[in-house]
PDB file of N, CA and C in Angstrom:
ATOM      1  N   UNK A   1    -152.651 120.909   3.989  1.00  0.00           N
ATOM      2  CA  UNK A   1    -151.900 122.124   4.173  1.00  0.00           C
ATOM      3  C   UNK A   1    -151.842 122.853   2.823  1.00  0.00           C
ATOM      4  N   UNK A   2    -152.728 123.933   2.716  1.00  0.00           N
ATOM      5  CA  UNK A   2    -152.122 124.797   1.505  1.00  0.00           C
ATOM      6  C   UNK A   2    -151.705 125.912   1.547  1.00  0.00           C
ATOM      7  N   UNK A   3    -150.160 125.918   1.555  1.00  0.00           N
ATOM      8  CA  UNK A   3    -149.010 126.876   1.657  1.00  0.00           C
ATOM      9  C   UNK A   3    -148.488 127.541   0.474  1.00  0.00           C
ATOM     10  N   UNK A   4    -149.075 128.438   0.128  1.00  0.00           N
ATOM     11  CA  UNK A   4    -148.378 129.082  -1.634  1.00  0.00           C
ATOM     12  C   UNK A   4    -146.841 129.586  -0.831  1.00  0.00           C
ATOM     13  N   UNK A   5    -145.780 129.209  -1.425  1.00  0.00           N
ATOM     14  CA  UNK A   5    -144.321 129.593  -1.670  1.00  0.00           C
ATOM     15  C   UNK A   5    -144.165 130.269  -3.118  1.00  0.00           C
ATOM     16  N   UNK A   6    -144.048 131.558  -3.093  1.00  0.00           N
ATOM     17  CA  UNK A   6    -143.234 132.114  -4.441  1.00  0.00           C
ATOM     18  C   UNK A   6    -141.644 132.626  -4.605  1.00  0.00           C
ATOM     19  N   UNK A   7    -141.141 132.550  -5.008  1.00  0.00           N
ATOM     20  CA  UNK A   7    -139.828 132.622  -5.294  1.00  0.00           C
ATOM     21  C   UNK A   7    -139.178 133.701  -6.407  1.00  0.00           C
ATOM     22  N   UNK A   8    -139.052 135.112  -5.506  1.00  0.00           N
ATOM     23  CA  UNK A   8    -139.429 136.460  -6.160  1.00  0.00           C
ATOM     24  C   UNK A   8    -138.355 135.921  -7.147  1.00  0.00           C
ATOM     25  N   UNK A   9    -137.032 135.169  -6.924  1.00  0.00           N
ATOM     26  CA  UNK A   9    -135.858 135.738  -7.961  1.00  0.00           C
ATOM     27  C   UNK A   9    -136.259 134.808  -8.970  1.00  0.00           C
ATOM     28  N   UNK A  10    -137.163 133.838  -8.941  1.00  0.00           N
ATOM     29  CA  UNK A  10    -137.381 132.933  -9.870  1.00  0.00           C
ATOM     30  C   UNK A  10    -138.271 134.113 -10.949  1.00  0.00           C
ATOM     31  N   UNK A  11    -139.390 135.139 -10.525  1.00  0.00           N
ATOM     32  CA  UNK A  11    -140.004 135.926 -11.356  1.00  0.00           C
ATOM     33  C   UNK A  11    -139.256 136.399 -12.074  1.00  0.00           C
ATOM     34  N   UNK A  12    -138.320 136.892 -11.788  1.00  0.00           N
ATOM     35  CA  UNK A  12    -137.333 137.962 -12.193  1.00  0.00           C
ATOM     36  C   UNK A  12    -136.828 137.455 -13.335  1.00  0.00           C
ATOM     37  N   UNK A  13    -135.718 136.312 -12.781  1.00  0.00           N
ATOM     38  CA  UNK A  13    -135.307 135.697 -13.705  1.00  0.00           C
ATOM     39  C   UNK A  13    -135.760 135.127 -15.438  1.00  0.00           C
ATOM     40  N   UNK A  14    -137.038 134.978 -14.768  1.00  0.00           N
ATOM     41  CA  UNK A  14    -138.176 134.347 -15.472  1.00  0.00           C
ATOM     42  C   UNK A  14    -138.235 135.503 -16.907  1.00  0.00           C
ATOM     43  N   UNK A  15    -138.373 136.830 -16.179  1.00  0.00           N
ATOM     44  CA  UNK A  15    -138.623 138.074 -17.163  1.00  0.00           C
ATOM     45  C   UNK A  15    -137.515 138.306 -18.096  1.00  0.00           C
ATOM     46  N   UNK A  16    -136.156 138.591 -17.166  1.00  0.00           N
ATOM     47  CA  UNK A  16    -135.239 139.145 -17.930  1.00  0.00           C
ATOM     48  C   UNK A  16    -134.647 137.739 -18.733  1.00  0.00           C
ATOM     49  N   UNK A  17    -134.759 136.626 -18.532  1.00  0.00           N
ATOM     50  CA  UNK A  17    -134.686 135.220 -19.621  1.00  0.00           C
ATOM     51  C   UNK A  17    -135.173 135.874 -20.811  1.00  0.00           C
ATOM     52  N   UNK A  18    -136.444 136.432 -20.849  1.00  0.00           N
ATOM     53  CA  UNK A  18    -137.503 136.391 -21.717  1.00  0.00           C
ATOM     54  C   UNK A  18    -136.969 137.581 -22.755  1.00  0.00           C
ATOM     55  N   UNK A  19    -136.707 138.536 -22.142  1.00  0.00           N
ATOM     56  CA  UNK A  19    -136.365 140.145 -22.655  1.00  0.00           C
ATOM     57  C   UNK A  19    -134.806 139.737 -23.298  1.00  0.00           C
ATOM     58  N   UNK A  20    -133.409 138.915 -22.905  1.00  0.00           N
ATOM     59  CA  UNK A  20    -132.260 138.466 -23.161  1.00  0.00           C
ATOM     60  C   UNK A  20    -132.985 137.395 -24.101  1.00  0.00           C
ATOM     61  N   UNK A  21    -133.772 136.562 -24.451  1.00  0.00           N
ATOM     62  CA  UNK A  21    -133.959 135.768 -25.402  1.00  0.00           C
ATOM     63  C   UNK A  21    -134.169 137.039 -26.980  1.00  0.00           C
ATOM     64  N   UNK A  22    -135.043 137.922 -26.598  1.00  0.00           N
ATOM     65  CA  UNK A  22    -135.585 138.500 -27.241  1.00  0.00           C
ATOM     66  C   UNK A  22    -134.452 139.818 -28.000  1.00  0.00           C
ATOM     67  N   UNK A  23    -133.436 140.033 -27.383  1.00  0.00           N
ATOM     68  CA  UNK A  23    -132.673 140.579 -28.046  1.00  0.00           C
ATOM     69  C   UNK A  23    -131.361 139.964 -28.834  1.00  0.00           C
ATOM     70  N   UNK A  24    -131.146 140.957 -30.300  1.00  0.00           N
ATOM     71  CA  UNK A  24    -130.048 140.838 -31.138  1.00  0.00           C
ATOM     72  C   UNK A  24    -129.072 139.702 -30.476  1.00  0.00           C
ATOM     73  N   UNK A  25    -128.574 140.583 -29.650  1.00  0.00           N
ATOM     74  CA  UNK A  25    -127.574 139.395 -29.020  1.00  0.00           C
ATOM     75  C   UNK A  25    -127.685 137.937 -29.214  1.00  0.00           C
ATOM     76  N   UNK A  26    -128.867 137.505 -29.353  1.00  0.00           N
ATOM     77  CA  UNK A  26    -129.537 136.124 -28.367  1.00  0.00           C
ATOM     78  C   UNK A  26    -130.074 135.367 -29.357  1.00  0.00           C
ATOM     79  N   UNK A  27    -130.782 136.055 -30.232  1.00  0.00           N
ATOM     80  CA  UNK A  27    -131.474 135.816 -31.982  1.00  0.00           C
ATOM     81  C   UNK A  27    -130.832 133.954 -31.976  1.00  0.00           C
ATOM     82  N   UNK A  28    -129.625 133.885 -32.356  1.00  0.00           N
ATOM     83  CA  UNK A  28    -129.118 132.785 -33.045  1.00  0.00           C
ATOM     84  C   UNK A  28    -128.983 131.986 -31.884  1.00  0.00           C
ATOM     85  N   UNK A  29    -129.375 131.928 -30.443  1.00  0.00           N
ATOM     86  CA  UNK A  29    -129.184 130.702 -29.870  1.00  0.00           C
ATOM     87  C   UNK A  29    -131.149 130.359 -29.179  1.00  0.00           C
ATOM     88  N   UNK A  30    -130.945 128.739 -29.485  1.00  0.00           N
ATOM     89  CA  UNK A  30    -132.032 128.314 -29.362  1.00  0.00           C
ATOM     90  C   UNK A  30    -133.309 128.840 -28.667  1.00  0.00           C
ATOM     91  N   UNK A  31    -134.447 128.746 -28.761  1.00  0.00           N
ATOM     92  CA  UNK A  31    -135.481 129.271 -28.762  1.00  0.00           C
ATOM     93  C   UNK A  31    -136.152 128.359 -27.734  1.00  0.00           C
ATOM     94  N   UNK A  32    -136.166 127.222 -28.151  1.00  0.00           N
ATOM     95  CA  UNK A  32    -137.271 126.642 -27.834  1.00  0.00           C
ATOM     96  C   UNK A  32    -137.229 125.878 -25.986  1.00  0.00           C
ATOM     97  N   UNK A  33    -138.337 125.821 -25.571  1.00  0.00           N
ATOM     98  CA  UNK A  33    -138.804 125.834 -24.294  1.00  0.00           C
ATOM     99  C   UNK A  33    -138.025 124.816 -23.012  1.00  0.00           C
ATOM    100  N   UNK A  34    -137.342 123.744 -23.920  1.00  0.00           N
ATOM    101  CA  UNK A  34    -136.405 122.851 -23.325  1.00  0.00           C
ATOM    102  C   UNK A  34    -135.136 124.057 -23.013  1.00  0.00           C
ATOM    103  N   UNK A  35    -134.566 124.491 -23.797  1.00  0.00           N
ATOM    104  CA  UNK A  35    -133.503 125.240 -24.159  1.00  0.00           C
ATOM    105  C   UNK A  35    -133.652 126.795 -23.054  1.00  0.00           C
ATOM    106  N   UNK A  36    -134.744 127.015 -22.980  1.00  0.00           N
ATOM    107  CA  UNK A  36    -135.207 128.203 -22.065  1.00  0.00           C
ATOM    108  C   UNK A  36    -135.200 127.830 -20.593  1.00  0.00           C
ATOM    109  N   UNK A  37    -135.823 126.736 -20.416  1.00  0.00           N
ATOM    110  CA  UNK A  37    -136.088 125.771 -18.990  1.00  0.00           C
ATOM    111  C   UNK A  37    -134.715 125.690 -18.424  1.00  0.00           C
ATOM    112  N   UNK A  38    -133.867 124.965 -19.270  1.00  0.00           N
ATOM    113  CA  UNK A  38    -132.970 124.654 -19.339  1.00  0.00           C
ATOM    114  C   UNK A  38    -131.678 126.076 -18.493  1.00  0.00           C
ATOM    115  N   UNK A  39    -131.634 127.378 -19.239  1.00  0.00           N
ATOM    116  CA  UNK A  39    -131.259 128.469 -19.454  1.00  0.00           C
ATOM    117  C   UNK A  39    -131.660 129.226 -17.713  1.00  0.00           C
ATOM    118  N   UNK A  40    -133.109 129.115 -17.136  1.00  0.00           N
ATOM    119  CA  UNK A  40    -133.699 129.304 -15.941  1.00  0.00           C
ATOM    120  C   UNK A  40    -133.131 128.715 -15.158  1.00  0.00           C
ATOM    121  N   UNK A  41    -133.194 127.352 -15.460  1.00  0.00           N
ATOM    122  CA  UNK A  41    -132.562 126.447 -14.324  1.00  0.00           C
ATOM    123  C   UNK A  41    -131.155 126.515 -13.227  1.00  0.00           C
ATOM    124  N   UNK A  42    -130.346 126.730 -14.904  1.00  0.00           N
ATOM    125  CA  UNK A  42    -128.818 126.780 -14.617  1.00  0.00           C
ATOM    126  C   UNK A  42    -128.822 128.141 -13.829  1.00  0.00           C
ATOM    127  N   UNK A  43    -129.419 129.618 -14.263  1.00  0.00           N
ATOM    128  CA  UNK A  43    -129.573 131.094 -13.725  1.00  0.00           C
ATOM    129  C   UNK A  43    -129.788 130.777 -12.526  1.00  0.00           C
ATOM    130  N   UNK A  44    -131.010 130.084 -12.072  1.00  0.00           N
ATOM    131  CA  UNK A  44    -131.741 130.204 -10.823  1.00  0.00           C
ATOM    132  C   UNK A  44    -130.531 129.049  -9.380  1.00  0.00           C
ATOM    133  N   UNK A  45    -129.785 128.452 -10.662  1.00  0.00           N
ATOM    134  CA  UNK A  45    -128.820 127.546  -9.451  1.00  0.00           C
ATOM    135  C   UNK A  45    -127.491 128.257  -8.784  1.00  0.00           C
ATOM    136  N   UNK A  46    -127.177 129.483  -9.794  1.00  0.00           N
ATOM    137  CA  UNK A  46    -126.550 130.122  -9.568  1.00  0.00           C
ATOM    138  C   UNK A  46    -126.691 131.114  -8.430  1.00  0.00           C
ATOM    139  N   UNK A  47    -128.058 131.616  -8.298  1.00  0.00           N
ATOM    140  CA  UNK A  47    -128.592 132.773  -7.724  1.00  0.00           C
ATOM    141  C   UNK A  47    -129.416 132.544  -6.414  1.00  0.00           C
ATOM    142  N   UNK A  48    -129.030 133.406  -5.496  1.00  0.00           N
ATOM    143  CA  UNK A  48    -129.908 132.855  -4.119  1.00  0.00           C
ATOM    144  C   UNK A  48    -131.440 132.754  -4.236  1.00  0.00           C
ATOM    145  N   UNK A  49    -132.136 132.200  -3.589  1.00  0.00           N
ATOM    146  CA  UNK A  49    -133.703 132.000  -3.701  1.00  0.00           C
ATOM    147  C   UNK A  49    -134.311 133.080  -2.329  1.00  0.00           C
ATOM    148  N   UNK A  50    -135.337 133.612  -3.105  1.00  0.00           N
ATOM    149  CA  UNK A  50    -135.988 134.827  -2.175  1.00  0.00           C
ATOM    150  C   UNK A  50    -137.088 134.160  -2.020  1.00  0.00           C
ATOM    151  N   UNK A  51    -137.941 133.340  -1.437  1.00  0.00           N
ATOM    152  CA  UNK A  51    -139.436 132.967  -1.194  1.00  0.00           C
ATOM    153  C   UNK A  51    -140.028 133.952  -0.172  1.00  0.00           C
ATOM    154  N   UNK A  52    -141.521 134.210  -0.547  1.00  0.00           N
ATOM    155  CA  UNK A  52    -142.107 134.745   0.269  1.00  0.00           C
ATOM    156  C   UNK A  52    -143.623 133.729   0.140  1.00  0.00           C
ATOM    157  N   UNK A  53    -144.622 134.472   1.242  1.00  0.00           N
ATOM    158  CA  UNK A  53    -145.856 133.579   0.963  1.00  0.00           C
ATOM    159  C   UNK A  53    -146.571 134.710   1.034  1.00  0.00           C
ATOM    160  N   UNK A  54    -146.381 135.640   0.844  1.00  0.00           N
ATOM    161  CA  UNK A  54    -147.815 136.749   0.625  1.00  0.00           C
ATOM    162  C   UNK A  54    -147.757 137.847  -0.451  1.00  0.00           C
ATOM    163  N   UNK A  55    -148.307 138.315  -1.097  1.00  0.00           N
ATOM    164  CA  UNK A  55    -148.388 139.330  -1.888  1.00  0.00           C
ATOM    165  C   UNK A  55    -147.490 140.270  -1.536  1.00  0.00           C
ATOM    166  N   UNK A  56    -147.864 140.688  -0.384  1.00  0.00           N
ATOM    167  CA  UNK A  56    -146.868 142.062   0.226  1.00  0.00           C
ATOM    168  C   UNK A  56    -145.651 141.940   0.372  1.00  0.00           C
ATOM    169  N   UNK A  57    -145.500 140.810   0.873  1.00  0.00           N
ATOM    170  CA  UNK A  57    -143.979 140.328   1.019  1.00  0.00           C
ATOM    171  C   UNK A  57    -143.403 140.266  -0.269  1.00  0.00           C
ATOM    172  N   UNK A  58    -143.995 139.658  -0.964  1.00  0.00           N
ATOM    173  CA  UNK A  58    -143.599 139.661  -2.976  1.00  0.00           C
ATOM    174  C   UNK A  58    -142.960 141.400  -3.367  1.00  0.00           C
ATOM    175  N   UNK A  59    -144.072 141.876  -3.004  1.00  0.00           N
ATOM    176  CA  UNK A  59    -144.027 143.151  -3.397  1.00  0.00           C
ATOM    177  C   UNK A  59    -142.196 143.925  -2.788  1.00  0.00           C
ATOM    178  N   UNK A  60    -142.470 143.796  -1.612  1.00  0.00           N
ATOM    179  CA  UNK A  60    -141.313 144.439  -1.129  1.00  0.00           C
ATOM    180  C   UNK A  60    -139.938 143.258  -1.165  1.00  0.00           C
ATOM    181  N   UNK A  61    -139.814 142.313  -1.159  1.00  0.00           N
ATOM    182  CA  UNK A  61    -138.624 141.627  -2.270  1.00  0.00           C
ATOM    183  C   UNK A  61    -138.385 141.877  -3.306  1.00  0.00           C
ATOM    184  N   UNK A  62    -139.221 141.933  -4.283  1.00  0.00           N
ATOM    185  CA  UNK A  62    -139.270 142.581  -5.879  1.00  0.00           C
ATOM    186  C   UNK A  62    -138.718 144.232  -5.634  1.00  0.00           C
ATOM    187  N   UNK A  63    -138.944 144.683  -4.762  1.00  0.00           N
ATOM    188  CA  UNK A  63    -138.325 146.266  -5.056  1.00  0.00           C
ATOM    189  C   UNK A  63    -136.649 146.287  -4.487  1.00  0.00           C
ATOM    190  N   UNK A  64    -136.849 145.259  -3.605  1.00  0.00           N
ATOM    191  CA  UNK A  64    -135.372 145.298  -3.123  1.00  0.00           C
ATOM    192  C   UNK A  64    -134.234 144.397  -3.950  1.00  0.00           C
ATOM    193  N   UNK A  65    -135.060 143.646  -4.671  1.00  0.00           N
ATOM    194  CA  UNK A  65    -134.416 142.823  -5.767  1.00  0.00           C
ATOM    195  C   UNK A  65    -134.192 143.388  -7.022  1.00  0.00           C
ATOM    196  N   UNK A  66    -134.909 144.248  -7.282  1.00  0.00           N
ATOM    197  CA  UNK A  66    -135.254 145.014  -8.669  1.00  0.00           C
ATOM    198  C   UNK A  66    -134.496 146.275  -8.890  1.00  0.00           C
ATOM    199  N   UNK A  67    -133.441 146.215  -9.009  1.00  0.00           N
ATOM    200  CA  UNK A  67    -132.614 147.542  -8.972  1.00  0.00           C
ATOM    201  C   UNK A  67    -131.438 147.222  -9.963  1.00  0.00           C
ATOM    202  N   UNK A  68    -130.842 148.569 -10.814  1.00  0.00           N
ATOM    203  CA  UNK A  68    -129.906 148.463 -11.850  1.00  0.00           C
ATOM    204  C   UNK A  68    -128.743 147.243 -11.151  1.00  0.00           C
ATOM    205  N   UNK A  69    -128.572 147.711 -10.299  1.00  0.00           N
ATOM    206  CA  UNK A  69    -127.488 146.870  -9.725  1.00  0.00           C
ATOM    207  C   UNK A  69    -127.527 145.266  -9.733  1.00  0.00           C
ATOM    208  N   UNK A  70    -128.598 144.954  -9.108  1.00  0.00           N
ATOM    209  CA  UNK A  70    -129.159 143.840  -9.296  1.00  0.00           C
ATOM    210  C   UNK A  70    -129.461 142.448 -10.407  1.00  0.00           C
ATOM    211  N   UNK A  71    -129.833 143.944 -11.368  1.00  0.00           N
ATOM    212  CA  UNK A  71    -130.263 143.041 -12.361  1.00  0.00           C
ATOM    213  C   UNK A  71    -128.874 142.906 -13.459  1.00  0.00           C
ATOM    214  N   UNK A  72    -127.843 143.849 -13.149  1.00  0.00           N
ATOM    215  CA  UNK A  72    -126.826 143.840 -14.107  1.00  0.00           C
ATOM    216  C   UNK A  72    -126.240 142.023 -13.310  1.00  0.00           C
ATOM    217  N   UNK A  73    -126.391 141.963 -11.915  1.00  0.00           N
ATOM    218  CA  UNK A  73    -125.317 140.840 -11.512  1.00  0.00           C
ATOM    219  C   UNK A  73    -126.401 140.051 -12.008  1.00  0.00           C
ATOM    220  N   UNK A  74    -127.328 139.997 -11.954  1.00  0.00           N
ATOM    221  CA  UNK A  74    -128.407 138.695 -12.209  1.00  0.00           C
ATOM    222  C   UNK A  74    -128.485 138.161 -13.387  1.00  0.00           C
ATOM    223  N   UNK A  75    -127.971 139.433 -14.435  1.00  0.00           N
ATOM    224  CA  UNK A  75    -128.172 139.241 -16.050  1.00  0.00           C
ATOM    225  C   UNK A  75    -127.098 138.728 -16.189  1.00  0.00           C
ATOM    226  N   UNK A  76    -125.616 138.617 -15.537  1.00  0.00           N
ATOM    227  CA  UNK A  76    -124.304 137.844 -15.722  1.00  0.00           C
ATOM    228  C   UNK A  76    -124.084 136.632 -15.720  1.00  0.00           C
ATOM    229  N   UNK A  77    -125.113 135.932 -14.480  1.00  0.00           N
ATOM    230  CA  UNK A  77    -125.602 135.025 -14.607  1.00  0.00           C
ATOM    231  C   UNK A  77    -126.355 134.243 -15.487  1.00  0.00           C
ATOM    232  N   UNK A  78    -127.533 134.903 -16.305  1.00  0.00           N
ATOM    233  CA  UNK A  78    -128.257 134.721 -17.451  1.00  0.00           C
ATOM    234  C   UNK A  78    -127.593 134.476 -18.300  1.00  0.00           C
ATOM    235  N   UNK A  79    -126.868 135.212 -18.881  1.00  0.00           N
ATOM    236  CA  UNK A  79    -125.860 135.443 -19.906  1.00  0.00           C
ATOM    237  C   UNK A  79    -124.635 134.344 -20.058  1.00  0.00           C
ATOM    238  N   UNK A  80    -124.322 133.764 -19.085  1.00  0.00           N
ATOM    239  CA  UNK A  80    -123.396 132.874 -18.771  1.00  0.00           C
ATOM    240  C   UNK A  80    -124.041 131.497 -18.868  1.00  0.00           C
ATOM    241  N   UNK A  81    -125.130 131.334 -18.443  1.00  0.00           N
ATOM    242  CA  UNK A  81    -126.697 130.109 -18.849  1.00  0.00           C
ATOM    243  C   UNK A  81    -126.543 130.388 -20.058  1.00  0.00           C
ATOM    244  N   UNK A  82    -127.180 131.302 -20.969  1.00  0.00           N
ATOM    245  CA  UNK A  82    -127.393 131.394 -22.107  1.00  0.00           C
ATOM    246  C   UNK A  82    -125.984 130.861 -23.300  1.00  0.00           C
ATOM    247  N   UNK A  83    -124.998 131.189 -22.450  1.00  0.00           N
ATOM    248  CA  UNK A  83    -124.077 130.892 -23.508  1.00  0.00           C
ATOM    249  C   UNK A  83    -123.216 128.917 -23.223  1.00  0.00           C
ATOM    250  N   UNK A  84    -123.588 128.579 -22.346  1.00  0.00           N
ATOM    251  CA  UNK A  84    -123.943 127.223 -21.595  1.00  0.00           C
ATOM    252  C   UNK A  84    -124.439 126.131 -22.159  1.00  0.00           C
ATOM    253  N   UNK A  85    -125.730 126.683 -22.277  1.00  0.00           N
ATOM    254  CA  UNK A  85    -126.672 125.722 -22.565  1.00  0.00           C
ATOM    255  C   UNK A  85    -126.660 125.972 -24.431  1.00  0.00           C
ATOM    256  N   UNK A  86    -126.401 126.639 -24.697  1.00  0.00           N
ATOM    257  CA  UNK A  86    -125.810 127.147 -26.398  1.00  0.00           C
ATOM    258  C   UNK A  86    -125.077 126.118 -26.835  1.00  0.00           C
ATOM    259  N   UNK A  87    -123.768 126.087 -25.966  1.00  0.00           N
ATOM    260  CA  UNK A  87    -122.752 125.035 -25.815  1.00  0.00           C
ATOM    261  C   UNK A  87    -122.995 123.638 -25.841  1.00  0.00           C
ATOM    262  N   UNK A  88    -124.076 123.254 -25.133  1.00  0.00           N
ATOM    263  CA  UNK A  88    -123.933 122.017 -24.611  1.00  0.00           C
ATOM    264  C   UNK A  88    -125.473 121.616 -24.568  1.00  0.00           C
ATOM    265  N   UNK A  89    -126.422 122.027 -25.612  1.00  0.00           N
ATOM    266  CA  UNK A  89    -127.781 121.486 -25.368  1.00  0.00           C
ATOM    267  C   UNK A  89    -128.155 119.932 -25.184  1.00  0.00           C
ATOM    268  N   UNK A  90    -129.350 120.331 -24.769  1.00  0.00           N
ATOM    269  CA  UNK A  90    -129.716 119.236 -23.973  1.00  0.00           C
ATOM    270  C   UNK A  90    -131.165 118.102 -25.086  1.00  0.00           C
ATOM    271  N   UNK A  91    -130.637 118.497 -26.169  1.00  0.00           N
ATOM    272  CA  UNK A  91    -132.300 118.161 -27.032  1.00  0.00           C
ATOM    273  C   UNK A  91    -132.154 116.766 -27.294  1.00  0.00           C
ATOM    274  N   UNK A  92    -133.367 116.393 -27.528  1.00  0.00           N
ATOM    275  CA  UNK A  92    -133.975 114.841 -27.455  1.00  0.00           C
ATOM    276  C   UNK A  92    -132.766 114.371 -28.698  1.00  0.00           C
TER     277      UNK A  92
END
């Protein structure tokens, strides 16, 4: 059986992690890929899961997911990971 499952809010998440790592704000808490994983994880447990299995379907989740509104509640979440896992890392 080969069934591709993608998981639009996992993209998302995935991005604005990346763009919130990358700003002022964010500079002084850990960087590295445990610490990021880590940061996704906690976001994505918080946040409902959108799977689709086709391109098109991707497409039109991502637009209905992708809106100021959206991403301000999604980034609250992030932001709340980010300051979490800051707290309480997880390193070897």
């Amino acid at each position: 059986m080969n069934k591709e499952l993608i998981n639009v809010m996992e993209e998302i998440v995935t991005t604005l992690v990346t763009v919130s790592m990358l700003s002022p704000d964010y500079q002084t808490f850990c960087q590295c890929n445990k610490c990021r994983n880590d940061i996704m994880a906690l976001s994505l447990n918080t946040l409902p899961s959108h799977y689709v299995t086709t391109e098109e379907g991707r497409k039109l989740v991502f637009e209905q997911l992708n809106t100021n509104e959206n991403r301000k509640w999604i980034n609250k979440r992030i932001i709340s990971a980010i300051h979490t896992v800051g707290k309480y890392p997880k390193h070897d």
